[in-house]
N, C-alpha and C. Protein backbone atom coordinates (compact mmCIF):
# COMPACT_ATOMS: atom_id res chain seq x y z
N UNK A 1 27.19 -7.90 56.02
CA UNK A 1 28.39 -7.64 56.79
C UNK A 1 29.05 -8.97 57.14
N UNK A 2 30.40 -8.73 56.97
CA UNK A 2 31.26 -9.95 57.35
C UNK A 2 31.70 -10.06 58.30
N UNK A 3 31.35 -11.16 60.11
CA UNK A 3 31.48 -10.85 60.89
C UNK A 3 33.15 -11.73 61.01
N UNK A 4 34.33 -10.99 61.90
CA UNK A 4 34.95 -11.29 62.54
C UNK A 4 35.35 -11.92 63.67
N UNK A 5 35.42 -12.42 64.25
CA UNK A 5 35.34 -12.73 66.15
C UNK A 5 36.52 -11.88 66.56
N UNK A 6 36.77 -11.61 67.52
CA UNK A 6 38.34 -10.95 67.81
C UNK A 6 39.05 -12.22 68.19
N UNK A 7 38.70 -13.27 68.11
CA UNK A 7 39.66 -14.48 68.72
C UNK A 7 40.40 -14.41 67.38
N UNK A 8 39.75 -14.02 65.99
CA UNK A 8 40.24 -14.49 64.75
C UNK A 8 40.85 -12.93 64.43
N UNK A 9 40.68 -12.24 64.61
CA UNK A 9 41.40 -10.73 64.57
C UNK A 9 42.76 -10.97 65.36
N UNK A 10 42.63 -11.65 66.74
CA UNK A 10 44.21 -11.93 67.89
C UNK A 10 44.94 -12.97 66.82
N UNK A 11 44.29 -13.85 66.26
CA UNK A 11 45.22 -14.84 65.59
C UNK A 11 45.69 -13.95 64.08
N UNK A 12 45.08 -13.43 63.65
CA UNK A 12 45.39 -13.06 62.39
C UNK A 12 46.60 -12.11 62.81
N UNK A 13 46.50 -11.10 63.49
CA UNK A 13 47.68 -10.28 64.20
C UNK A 13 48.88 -11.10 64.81
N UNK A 14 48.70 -11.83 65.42
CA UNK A 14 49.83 -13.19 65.81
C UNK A 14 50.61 -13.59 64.76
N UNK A 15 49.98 -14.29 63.13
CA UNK A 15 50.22 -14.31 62.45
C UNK A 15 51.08 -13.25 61.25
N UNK A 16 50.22 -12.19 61.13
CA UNK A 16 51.43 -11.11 60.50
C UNK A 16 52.29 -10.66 61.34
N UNK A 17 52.53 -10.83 62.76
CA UNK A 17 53.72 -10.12 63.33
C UNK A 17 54.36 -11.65 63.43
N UNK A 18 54.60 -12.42 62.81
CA UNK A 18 55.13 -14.00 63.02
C UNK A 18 56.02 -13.99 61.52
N UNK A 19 55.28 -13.57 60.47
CA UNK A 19 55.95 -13.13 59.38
C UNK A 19 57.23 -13.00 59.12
N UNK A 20 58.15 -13.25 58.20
CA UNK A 20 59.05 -13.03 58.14
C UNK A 20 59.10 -11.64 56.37
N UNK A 21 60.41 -11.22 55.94
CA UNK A 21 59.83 -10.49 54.32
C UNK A 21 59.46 -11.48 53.27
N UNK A 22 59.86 -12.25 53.60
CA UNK A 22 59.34 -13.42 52.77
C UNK A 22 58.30 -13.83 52.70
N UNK A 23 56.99 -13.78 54.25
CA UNK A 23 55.87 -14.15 54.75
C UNK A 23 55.86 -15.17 54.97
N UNK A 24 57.23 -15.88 55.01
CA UNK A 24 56.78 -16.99 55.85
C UNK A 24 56.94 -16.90 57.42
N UNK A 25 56.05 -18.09 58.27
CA UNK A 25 55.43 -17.62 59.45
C UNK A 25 56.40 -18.22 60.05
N UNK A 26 57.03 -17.08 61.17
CA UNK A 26 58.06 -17.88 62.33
C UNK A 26 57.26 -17.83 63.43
N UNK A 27 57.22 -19.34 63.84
CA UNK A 27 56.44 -19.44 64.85
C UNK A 27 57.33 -19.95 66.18
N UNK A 28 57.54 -19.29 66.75
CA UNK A 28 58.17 -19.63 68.20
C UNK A 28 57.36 -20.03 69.44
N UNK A 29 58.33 -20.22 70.35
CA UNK A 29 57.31 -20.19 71.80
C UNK A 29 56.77 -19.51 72.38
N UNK A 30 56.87 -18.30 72.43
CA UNK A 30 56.89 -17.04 72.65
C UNK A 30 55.27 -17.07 72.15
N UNK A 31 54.91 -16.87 70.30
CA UNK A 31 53.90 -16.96 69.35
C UNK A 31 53.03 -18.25 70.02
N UNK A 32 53.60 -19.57 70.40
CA UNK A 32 52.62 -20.34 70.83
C UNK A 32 51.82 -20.23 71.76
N UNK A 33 52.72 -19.61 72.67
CA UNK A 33 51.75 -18.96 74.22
C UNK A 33 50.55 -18.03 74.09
N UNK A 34 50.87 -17.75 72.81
CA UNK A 34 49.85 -16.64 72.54
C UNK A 34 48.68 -17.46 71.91
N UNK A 35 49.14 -17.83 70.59
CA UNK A 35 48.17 -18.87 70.13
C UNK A 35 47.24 -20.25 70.46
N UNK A 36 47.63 -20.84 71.73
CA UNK A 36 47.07 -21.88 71.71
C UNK A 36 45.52 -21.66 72.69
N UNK A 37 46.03 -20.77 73.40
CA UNK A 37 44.69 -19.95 73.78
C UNK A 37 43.62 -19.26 73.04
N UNK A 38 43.68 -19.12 72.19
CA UNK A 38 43.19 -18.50 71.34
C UNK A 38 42.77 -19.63 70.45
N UNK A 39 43.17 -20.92 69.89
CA UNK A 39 42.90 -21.42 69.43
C UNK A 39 41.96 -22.80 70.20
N UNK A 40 42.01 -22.68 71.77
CA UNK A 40 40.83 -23.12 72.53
C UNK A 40 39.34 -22.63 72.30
N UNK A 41 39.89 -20.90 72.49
CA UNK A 41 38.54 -20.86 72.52
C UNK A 41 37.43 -20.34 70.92
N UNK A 42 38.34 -20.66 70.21
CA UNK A 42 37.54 -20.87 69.20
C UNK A 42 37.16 -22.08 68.92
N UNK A 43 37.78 -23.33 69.22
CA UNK A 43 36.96 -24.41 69.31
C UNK A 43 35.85 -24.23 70.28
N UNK A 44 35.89 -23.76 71.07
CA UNK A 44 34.90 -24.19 71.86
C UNK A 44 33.68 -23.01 71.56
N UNK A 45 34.43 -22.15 70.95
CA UNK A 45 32.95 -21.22 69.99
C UNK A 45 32.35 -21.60 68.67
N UNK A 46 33.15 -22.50 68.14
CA UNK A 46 32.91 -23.47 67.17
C UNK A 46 31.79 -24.45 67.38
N UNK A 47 32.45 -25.22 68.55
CA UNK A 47 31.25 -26.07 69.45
C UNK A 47 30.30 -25.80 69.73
N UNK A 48 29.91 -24.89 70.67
CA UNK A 48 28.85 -24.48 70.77
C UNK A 48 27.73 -23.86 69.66
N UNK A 49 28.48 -23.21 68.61
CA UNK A 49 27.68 -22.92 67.70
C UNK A 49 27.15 -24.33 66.72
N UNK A 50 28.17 -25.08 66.49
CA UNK A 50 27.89 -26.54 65.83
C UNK A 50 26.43 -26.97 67.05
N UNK A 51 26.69 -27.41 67.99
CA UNK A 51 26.11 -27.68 68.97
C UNK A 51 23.99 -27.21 68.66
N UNK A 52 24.34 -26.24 68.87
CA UNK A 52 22.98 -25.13 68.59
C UNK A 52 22.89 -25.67 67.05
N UNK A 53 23.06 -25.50 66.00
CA UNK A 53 22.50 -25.71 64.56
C UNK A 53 22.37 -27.10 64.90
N UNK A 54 22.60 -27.78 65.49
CA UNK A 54 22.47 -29.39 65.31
C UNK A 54 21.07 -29.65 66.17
N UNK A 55 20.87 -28.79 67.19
CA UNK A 55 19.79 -28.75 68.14
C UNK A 55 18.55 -28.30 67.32
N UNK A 56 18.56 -26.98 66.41
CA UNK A 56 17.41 -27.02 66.00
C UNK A 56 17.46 -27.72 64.78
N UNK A 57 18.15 -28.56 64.34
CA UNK A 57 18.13 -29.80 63.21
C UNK A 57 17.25 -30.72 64.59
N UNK A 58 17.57 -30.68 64.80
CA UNK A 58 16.77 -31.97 65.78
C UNK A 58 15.52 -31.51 66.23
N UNK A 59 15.16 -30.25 66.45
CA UNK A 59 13.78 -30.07 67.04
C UNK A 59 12.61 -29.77 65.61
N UNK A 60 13.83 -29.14 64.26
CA UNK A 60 12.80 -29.36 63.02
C UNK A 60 12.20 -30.69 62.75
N UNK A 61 13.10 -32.18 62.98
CA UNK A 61 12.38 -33.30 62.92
C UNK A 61 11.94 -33.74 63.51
N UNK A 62 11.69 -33.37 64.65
CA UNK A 62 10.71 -33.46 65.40
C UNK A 62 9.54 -32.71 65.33
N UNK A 63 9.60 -31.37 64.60
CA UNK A 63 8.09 -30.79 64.06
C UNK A 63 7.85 -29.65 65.35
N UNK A 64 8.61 -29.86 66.13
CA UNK A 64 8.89 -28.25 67.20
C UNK A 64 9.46 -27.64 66.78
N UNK A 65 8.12 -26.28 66.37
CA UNK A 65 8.82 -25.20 65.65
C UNK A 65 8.82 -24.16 66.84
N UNK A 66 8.28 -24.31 68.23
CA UNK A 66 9.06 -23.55 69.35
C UNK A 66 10.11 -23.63 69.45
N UNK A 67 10.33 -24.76 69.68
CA UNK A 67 11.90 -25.01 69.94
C UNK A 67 13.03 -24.34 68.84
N UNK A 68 12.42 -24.99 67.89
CA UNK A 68 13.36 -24.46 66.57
C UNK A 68 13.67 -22.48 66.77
N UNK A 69 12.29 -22.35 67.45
CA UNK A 69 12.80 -20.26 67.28
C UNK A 69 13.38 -20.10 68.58
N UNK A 70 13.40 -21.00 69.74
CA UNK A 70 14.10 -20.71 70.82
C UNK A 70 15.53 -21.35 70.38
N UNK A 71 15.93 -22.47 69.85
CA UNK A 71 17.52 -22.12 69.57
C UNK A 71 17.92 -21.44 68.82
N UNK A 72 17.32 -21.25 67.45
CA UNK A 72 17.93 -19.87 66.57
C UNK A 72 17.71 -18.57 67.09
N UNK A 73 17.10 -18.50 67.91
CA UNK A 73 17.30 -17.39 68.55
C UNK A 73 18.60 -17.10 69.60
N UNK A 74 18.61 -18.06 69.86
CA UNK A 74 19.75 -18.04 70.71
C UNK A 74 21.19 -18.49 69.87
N UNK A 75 21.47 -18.40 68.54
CA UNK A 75 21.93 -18.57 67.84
C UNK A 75 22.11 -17.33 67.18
N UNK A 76 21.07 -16.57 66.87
CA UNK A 76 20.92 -15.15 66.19
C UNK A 76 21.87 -14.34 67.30
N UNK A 77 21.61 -14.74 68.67
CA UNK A 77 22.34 -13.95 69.83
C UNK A 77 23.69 -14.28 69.82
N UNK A 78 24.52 -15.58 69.32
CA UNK A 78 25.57 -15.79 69.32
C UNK A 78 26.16 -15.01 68.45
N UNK A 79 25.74 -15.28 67.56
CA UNK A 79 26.25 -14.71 66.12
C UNK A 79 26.51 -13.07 66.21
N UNK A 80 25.51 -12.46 66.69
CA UNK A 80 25.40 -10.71 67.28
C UNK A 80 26.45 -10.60 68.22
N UNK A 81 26.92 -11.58 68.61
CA UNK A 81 28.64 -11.06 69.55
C UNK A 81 29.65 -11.52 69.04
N UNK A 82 29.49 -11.99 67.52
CA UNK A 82 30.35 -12.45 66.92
C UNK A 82 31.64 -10.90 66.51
N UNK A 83 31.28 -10.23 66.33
CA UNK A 83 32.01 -8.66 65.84
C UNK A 83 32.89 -8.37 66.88
């Protein structure tokens, strides 16, 4: 299954109602107010997920394989609210 976020479902909808028949994207102020919020917090769901894979990169070389199943786990949990 191919997960979505709805942050990327709100932008993709932003985007086809931004459309013109041509498809190209009119982006106003109106469209920005909408978008730039949306485009926070996917950085910062970005981050955090970068964040976590980099953490258990760091606890595999270190040879903590607790650690390693306590952040992918908590990684497996991110990802499960990804839909």
């Amino acid at each position: 299954m191919l997960a979505i976020h709805s942050i990327h479902r709100k932008l993709a909808l932003i985007a086809y109602m931004s459309m013109d028949r041509d498809g190209n994207m009119i982006i106003g102020e109106p469209e920005l107010r909408l978008i730039m919020p949306l485009l926070r917090a996917n950085l910062d769901l970005v981050r955090r997920i970068d964040e976590l894979k980099e953490l258990a990169y760091t606890a595999q070389v270190a040879g903590d394989m607790a650690w390693v199943q306590e952040v992918c786990q908590k990684i497996d949990e991110m990802e499960a609210k990804l839909v």
